[in-house]
Every structure is written in C-alpha cells, then in structure tokens.
C-alpha atoms as a PDB file:
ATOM      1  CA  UNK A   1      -3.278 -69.304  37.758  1.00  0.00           C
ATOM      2  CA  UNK A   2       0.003 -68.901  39.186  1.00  0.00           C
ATOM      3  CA  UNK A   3       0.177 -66.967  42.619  1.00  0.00           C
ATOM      4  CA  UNK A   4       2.337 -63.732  43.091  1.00  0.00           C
ATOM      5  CA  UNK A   5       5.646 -64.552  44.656  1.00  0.00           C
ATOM      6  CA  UNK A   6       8.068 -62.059  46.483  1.00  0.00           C
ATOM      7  CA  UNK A   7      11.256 -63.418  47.155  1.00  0.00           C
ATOM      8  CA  UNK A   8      12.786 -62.945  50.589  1.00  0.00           C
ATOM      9  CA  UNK A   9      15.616 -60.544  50.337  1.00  0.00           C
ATOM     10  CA  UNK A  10      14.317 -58.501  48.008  1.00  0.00           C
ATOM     11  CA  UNK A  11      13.264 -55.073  48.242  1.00  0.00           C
ATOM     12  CA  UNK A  12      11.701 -53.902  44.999  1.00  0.00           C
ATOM     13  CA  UNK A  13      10.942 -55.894  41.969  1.00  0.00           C
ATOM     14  CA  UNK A  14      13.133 -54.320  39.769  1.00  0.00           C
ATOM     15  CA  UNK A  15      15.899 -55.915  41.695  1.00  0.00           C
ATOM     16  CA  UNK A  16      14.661 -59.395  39.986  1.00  0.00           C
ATOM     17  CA  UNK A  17      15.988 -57.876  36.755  1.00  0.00           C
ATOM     18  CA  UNK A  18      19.840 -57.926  37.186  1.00  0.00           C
ATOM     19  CA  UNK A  19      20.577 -56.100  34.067  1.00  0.00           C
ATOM     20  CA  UNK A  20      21.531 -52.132  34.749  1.00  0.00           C
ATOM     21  CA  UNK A  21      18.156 -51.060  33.555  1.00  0.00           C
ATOM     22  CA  UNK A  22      15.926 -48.133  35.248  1.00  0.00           C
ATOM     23  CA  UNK A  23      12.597 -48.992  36.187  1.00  0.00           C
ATOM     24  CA  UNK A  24       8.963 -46.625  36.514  1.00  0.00           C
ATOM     25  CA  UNK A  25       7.687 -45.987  39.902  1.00  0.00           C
ATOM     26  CA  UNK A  26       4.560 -47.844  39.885  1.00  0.00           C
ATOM     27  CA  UNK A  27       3.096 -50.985  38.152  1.00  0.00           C
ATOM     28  CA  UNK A  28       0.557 -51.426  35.597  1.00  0.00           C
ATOM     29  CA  UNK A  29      -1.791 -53.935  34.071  1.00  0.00           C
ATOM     30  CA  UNK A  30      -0.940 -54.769  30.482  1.00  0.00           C
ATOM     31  CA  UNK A  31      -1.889 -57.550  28.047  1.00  0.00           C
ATOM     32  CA  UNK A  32       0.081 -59.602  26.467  1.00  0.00           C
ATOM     33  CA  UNK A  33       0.773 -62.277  23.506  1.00  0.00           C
ATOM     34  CA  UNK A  34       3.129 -65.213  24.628  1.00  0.00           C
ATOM     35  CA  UNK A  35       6.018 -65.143  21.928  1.00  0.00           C
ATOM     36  CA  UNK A  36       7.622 -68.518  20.325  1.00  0.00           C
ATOM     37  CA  UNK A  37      10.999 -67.482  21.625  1.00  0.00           C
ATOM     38  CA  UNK A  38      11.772 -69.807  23.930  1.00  0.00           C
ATOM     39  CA  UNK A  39      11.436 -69.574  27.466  1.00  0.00           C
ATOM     40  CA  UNK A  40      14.674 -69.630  29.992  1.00  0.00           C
ATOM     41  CA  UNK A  41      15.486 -69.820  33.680  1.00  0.00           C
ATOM     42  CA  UNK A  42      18.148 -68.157  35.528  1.00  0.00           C
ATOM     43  CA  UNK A  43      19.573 -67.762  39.254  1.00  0.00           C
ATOM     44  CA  UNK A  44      18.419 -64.905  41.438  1.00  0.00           C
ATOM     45  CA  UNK A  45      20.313 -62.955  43.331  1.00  0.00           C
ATOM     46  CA  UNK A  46      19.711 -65.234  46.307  1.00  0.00           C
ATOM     47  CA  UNK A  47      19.405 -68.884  46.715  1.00  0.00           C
ATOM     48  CA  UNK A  48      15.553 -68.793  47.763  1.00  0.00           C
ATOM     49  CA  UNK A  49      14.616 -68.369  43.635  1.00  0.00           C
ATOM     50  CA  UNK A  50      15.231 -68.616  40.002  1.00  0.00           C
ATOM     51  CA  UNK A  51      14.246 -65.768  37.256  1.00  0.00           C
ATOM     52  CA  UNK A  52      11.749 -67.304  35.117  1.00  0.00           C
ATOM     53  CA  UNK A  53      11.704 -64.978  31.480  1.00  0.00           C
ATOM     54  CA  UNK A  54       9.596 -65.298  28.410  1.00  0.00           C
ATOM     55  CA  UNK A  55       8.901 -62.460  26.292  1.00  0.00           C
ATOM     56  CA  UNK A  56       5.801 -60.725  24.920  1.00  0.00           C
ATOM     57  CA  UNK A  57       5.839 -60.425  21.089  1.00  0.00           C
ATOM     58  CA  UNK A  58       2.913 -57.702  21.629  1.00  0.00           C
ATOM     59  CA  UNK A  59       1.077 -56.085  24.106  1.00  0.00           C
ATOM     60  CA  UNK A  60      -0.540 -53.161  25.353  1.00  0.00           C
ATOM     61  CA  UNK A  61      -2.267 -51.045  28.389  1.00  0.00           C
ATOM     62  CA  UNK A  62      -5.732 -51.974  28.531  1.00  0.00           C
ATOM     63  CA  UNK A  63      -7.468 -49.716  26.461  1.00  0.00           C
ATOM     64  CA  UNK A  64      -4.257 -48.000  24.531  1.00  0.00           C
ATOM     65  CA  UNK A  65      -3.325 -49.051  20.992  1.00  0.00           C
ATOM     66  CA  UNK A  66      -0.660 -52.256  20.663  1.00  0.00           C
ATOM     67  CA  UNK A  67       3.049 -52.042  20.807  1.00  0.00           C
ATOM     68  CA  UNK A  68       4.032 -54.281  18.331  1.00  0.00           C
ATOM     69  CA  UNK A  69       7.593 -54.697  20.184  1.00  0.00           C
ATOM     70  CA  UNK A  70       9.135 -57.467  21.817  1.00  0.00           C
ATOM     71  CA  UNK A  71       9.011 -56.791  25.780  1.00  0.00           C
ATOM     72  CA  UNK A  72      10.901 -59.176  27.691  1.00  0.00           C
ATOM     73  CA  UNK A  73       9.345 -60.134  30.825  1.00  0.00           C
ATOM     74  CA  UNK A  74      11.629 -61.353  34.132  1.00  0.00           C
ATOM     75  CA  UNK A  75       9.311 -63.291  37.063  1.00  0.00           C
ATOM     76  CA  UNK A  76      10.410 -64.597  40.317  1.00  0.00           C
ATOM     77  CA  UNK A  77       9.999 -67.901  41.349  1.00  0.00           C
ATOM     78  CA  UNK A  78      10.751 -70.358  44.267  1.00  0.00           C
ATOM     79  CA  UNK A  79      13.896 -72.800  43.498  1.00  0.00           C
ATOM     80  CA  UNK A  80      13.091 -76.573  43.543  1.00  0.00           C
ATOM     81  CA  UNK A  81      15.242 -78.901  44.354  1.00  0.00           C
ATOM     82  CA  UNK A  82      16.441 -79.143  41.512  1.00  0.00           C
ATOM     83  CA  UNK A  83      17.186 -76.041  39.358  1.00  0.00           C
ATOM     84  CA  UNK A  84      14.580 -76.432  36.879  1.00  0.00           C
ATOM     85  CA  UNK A  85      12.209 -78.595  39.319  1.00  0.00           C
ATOM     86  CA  UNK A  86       9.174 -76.325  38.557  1.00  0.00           C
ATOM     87  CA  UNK A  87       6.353 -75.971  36.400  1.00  0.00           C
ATOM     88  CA  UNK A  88       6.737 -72.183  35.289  1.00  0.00           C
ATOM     89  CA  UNK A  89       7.602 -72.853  32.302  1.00  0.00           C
ATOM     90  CA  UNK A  90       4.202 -73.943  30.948  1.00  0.00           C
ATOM     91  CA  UNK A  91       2.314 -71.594  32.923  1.00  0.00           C
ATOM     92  CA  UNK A  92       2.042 -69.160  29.837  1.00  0.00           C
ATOM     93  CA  UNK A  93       1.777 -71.112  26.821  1.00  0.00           C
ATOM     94  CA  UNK A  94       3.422 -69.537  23.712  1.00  0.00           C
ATOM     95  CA  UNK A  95       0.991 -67.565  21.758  1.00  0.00           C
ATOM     96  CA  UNK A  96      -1.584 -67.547  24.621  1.00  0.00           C
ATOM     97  CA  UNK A  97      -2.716 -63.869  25.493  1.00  0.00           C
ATOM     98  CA  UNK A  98      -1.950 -63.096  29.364  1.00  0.00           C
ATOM     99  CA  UNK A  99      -2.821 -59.982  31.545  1.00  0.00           C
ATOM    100  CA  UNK A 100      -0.366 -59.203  33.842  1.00  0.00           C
ATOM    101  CA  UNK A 101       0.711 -56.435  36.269  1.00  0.00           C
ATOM    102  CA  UNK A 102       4.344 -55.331  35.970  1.00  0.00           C
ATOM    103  CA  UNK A 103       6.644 -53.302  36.594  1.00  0.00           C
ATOM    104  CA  UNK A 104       8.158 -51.758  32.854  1.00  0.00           C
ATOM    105  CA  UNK A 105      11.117 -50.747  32.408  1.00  0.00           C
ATOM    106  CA  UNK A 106      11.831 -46.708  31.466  1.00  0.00           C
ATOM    107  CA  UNK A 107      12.065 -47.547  27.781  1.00  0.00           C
ATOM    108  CA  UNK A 108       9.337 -49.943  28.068  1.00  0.00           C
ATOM    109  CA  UNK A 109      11.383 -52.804  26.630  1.00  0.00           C
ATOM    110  CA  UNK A 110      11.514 -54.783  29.863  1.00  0.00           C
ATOM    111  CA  UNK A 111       8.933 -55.884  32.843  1.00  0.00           C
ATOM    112  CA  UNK A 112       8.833 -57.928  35.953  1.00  0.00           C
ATOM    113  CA  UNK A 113       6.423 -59.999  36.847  1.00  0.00           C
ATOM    114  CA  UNK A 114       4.288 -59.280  39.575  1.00  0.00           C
ATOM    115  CA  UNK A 115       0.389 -60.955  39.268  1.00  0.00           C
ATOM    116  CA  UNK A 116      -0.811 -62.670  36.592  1.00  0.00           C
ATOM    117  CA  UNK A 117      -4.897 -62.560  35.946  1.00  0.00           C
ATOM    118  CA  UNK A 118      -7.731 -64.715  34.573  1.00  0.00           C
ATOM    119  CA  UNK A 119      -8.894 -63.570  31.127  1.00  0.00           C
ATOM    120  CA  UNK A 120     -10.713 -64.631  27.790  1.00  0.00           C
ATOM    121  CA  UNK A 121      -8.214 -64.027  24.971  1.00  0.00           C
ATOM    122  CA  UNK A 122     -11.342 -63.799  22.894  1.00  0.00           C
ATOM    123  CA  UNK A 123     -11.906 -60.164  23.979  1.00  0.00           C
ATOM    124  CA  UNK A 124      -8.462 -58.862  22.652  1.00  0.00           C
ATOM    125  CA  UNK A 125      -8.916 -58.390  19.198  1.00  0.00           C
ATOM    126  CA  UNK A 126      -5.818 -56.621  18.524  1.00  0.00           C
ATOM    127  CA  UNK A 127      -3.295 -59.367  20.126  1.00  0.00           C
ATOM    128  CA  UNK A 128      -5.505 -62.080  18.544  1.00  0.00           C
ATOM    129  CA  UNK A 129      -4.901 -60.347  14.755  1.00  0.00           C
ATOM    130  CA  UNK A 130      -0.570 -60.149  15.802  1.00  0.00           C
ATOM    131  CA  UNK A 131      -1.177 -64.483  16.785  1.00  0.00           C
ATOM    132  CA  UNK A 132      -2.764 -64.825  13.079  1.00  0.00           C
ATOM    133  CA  UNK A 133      -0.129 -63.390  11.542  1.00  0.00           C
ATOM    134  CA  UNK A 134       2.856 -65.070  13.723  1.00  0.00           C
ATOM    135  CA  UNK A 135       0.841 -68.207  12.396  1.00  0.00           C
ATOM    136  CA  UNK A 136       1.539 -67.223   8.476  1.00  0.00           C
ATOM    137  CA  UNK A 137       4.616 -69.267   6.963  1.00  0.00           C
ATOM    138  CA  UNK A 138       6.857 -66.631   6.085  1.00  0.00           C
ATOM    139  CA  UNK A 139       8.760 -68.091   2.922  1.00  0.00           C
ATOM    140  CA  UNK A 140      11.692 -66.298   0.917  1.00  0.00           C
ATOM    141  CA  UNK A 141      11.941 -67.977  -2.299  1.00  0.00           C
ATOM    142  CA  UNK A 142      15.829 -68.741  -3.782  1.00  0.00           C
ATOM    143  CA  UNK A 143      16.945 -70.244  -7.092  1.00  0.00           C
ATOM    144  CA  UNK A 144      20.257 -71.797  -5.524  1.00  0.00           C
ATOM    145  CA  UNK A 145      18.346 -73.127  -2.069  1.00  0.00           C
ATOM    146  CA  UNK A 146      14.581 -73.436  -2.941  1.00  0.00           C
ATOM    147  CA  UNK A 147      11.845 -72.195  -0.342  1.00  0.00           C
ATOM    148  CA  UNK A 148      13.413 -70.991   2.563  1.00  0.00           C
ATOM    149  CA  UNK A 149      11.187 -70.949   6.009  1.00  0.00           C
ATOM    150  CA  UNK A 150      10.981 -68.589   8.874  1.00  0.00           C
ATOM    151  CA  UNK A 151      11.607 -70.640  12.101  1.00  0.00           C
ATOM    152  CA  UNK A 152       9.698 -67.456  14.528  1.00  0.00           C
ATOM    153  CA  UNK A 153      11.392 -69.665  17.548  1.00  0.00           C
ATOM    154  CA  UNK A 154      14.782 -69.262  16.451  1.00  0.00           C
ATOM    155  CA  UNK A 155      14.650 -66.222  13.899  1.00  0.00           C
ATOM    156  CA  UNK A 156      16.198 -68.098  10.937  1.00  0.00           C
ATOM    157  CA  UNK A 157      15.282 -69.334   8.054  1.00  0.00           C
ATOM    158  CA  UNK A 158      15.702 -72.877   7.393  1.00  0.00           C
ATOM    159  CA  UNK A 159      15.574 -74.965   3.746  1.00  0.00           C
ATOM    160  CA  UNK A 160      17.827 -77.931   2.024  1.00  0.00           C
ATOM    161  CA  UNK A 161      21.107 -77.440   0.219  1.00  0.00           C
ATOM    162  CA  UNK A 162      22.830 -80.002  -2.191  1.00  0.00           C
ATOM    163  CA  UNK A 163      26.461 -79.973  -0.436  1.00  0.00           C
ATOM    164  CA  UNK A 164      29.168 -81.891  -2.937  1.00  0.00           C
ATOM    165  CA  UNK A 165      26.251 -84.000  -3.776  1.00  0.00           C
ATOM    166  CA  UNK A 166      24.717 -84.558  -0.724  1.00  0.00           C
ATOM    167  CA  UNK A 167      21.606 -83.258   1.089  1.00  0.00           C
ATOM    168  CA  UNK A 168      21.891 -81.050   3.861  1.00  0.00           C
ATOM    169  CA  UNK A 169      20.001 -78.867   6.440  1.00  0.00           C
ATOM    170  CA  UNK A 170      20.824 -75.107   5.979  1.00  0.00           C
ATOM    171  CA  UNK A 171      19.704 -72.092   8.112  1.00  0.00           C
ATOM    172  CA  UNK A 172      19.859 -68.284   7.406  1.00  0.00           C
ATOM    173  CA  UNK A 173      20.513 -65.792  10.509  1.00  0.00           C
ATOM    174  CA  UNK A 174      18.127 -62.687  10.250  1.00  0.00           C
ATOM    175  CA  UNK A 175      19.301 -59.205  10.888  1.00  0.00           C
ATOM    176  CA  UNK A 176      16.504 -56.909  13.110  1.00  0.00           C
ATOM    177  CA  UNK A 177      14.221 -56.662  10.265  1.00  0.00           C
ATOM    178  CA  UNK A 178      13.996 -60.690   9.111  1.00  0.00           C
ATOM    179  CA  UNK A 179      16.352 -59.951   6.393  1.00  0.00           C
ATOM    180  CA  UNK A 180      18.967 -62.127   4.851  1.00  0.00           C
ATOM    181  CA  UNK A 181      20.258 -60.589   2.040  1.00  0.00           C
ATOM    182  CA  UNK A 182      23.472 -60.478   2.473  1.00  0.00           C
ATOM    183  CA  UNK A 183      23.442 -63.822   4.199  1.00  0.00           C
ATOM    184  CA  UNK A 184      22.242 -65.326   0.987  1.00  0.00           C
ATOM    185  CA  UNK A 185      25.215 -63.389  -1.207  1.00  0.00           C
ATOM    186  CA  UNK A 186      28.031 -65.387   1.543  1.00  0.00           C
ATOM    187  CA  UNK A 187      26.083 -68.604   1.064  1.00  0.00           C
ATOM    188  CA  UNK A 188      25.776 -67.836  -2.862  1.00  0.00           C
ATOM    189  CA  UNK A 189      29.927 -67.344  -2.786  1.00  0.00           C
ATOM    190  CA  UNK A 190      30.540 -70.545  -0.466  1.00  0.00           C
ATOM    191  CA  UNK A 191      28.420 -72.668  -2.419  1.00  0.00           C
ATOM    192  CA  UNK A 192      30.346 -71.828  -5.557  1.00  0.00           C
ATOM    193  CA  UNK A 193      33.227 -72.912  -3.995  1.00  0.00           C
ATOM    194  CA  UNK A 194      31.892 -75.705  -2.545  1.00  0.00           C
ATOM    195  CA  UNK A 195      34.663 -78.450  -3.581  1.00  0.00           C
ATOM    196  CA  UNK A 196      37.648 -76.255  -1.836  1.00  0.00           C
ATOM    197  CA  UNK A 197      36.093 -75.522   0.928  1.00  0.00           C
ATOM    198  CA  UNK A 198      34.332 -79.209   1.456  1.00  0.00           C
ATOM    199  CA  UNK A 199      38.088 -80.111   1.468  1.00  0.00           C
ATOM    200  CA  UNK A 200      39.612 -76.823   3.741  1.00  0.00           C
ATOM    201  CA  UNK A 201      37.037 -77.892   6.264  1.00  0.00           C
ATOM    202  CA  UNK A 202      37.730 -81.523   6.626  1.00  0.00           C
ATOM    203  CA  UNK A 203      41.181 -80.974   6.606  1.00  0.00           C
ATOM    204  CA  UNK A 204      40.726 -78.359   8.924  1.00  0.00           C
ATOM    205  CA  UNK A 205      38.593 -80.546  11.295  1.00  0.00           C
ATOM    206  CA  UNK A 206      41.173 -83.295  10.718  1.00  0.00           C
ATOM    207  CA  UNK A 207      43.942 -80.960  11.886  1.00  0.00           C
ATOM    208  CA  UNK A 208      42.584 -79.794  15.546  1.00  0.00           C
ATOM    209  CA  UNK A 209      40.468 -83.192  16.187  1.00  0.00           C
ATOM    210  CA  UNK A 210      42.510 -86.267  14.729  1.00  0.00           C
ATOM    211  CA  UNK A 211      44.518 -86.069  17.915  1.00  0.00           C
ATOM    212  CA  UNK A 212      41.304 -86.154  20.675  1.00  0.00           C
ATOM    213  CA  UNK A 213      39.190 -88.489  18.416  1.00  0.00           C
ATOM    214  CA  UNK A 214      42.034 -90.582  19.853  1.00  0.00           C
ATOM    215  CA  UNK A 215      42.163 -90.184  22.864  1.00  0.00           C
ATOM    216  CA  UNK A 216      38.185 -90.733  23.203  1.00  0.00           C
ATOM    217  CA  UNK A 217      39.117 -94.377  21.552  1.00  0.00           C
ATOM    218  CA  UNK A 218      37.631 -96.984  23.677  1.00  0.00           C
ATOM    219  CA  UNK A 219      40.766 -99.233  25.317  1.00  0.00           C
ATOM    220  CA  UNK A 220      42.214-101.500  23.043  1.00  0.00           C
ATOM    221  CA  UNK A 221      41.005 -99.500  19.555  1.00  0.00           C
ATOM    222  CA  UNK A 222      43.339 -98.955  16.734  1.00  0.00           C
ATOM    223  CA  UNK A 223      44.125 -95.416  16.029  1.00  0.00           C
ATOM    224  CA  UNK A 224      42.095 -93.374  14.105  1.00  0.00           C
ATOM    225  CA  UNK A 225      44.636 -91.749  10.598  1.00  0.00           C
ATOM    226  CA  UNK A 226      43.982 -88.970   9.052  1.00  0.00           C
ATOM    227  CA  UNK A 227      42.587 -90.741   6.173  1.00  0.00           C
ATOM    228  CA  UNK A 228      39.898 -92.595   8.218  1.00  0.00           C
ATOM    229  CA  UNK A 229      39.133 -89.922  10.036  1.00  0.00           C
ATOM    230  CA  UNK A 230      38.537 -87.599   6.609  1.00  0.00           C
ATOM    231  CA  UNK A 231      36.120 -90.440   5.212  1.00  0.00           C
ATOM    232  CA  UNK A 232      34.275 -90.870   8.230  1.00  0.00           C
ATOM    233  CA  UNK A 233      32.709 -86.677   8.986  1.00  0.00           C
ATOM    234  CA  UNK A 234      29.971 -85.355   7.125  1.00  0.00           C
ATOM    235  CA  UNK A 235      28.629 -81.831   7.365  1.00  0.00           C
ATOM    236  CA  UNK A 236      24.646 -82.600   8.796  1.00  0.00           C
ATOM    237  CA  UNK A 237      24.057 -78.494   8.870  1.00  0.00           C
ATOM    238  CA  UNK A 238      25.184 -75.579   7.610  1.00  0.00           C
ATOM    239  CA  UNK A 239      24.167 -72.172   9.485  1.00  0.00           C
ATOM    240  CA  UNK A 240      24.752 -68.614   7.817  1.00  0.00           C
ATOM    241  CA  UNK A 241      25.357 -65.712  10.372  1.00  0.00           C
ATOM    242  CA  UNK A 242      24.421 -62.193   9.797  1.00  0.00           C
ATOM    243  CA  UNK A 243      28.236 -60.950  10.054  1.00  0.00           C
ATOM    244  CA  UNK A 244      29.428 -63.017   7.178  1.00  0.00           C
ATOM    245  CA  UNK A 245      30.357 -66.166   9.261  1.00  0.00           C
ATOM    246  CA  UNK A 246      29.367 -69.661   8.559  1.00  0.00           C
ATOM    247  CA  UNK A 247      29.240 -72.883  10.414  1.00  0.00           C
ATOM    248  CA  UNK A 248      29.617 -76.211   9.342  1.00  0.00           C
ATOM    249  CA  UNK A 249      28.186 -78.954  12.029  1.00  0.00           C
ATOM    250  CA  UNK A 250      29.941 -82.488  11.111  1.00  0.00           C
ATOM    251  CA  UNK A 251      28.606 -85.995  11.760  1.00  0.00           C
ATOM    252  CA  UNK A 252      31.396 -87.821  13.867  1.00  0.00           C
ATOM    253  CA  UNK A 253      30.480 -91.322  12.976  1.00  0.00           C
ATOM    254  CA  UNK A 254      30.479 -92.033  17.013  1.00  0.00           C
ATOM    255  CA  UNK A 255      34.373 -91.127  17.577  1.00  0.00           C
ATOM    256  CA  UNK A 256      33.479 -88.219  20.077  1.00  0.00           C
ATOM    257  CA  UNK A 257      30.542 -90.176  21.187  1.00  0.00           C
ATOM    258  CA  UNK A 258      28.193 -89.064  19.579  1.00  0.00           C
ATOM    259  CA  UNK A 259      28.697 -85.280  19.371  1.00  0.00           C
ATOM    260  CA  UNK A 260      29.006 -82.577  16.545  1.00  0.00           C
ATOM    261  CA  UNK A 261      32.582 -81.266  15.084  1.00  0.00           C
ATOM    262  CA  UNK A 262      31.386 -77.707  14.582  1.00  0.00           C
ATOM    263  CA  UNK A 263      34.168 -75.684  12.265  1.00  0.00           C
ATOM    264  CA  UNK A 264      33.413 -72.044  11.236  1.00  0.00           C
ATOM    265  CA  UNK A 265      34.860 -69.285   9.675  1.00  0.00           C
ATOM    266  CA  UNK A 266      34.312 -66.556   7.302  1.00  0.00           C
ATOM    267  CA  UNK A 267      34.693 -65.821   3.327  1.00  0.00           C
ATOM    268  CA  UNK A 268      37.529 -63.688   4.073  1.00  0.00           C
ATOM    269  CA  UNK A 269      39.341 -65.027   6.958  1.00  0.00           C
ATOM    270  CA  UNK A 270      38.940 -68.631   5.927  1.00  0.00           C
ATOM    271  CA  UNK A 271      38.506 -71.570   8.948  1.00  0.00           C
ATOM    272  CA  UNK A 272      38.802 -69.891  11.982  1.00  0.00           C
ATOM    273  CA  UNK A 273      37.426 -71.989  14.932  1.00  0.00           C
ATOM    274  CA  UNK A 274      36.503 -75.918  15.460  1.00  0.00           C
ATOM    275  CA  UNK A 275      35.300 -77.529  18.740  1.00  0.00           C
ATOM    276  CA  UNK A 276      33.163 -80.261  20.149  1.00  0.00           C
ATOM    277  CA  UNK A 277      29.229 -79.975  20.856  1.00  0.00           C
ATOM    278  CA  UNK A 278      26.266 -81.727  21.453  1.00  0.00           C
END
C-alpha cells in the first residue's frame, strides 16, 4: 500500500492540482473504480516531485449512492532519478476498486490524493456492477465498415476498412455520449471518394515531404522523385475526429526512419496539415 507523501514546499494539497480549480475545506474517504484511461505523470511545482493522475470511472462516499462520473484524481509523488523512475503507476491497477481520502474539488470532478487504504473490492457491490459493464464489448454495427469496437482506453471505436483495395485500420472519435454519428456520415462521404482523395493525399504528402525524405537519405543515396516517393507510402490508419477532420497515417517504407507521414484535413477544407511522427 503506498504511503502518504507531502511534498516539501507545499502548503495545502490542492496546490498539487495546478489547474485554477477551487477546492472543499476538508477531505473525505471515497471509493473508487480504477478507469482504463491511461495513467500520466507530470512535474510539480517544485523539483522534489512529479503529479501522478489516473482517474476514477465511478465512485462514491462510503455509504452514499455512486456517481457514475469520471473524477480525475492528481497524487504527489517523490521524483526519481529519472522522471518516470517510480512504480506509481501500477500501484492502482485499472479496474481495481481503491478507497482513498481526498481532497474533491467544488464541483466534485477533481481530487488529490492524500492516503490510500486496504480494502476487499468484494464488499462494493455497486463499483463491482460499473467493472461488469466496462467489461461488455460495446459494438456499433455498419454496412460500409462492419463491427465497429469501443476501445474504453482511448474512447474510439476501432474496425477494418477496404482503402482503394487495400486493408486498413480505422478508428471513430466519440463525442461525450460514445456517439459517432456524424463521424460515420464524414467517413461515409470520404470513402465514396476514395480514388481522389487516395491521390490528393499522396500528392499532398509528396508535396511537403519529397524534399526532407531527402535530406534523411543516408550519404551516398540517390534521390528520392516524386514518382518513387508516391509508390513507396501507404495509408496503415485512418482516424475520424468528432469535428469533421480526418487523418491519414502513411507507411514511409523506412525514408524517415521509420516514422509515420500523418496528413489530415477536412471534407470541406480539403488537406490541411502533414508532419512527421512516431
């Protein structure tokens, strides 16, 4: 069980939250079920620690009815050498059920960490019901894209798409409420179109890449043309966004070393952005 931890420097533990957020007066015990989302590390306000934050995807006072709203918990932690030399991050397990004391927030959207305490997740039969269900596939069923599945660590919904032919990874942002509606009616209209836009996107990654592909050419290399270059990306996934943008993530065939030509751009504004990842 992981010891409480007060940073030096710090005054109250609402300070460990850096966001402008009001905080209650006093701290309370609440339970709590581990979400998938996945857990992330930040700098404090001082050297001395890092903000360690994982979210609740339910919880509730001991004895009150469940809040079936995502609380985002913050929790101090002493800095390792390195930034992320520490074990906090598989201290609380997702889906495990955790009793905590914290400090919420006003709206009671936010907490920070202050003691964490032994407890058999068998006697919580309301956060134990919310894990069943988070367990449940959630599947939306298309004619164009077949059974698309709810990834609950990323909030999308992922599935196969025939591209010009070929097979290809495809995900579908969700709006607040898991929808994608109107994400499917973009992808419907892009998919229609799939020829023209298979070509405005490779000439479009040809247009602001051609020119570093060469420069990452080892020494001695011929140059990369614009025809080569063309023949050589592939899109490997396709991503959907809830305000009508899509993303096309190309295989480079090893000319940026390995990394993904990303292109994106809209229905109505066409190809608006390209750049390097991975």
């Amino acid at each position: 069980m992981p010891t409480p931890y007060h940073p030096p420097g710090i005054e109250s533990l609402s300070e460990i939250d850096m966001a402008d957020v009001t905080y209650q007066d006093q701290s309370v015990i609440i339970c709590g079920l581990v979400s998938l989302e996945p857990q992330a590390g930040s700098n404090g306000t001082n050297d001395s620690y890092m903000v360690h934050s994982l979210s609740f995807a339910a919880w509730h006072r001991p004895g009150e009815p469940i809040v079936e709203r995502e609380l985002d918990v913050f929790r101090a932690v002493p800095k390792g050498e390195e930034f992320f030399d520490t074990d906090c991050f598989e201290d609380f397990p997702e889906l495990s059920i955790q009793k905590f004391r914290v400090l919420l927030s006003e709206d009671e959207t936010r907490a920070v960490f202050e003691q964490a305490f032994l407890m058999d997740d068998k006697d919580d039969e309301a956060l134990i019901a919310v894990r069943e269900e988070l367990k449940k596939p959630v599947v939306v069923s298309t004619k164009l894209f077949g059974d698309l599945v709810l990834n609950r660590q990323v909030e999308w919904f992922e599935g196969t798409a025939i591209w010009n032919g070929e097979k290809v990874p495809i995900a579908f942002d969700t709006d607040e409420e898991l929808g994608i509606t109107k994400q499917l009616q973009t992808a419907e209209e892009l998919f229609q179109d799939s020829a023209k836009w298979g070509e405005l996107i490779a000439e479009f990654a040809a247009k602001e890449n051609l020119s570093v592909a060469n420069d990452w050419r080892l020494q001695g290399a011929p140059r990369i043309t614009k025809s080569e270059f063309l023949q050589r990306i592939k899109p490997s996934f396709i991503i959907i966004q809830t305000d009508g943008e899509f993303k096309f993530s190309c295989d480079d065939d090893d000319m940026f070393g390995g990394h993904s030509i990303d292109i994106s751009g809209s229905l109505q504004e066409g190809l608006t952005h390209s750049r390097i990842s991975g």
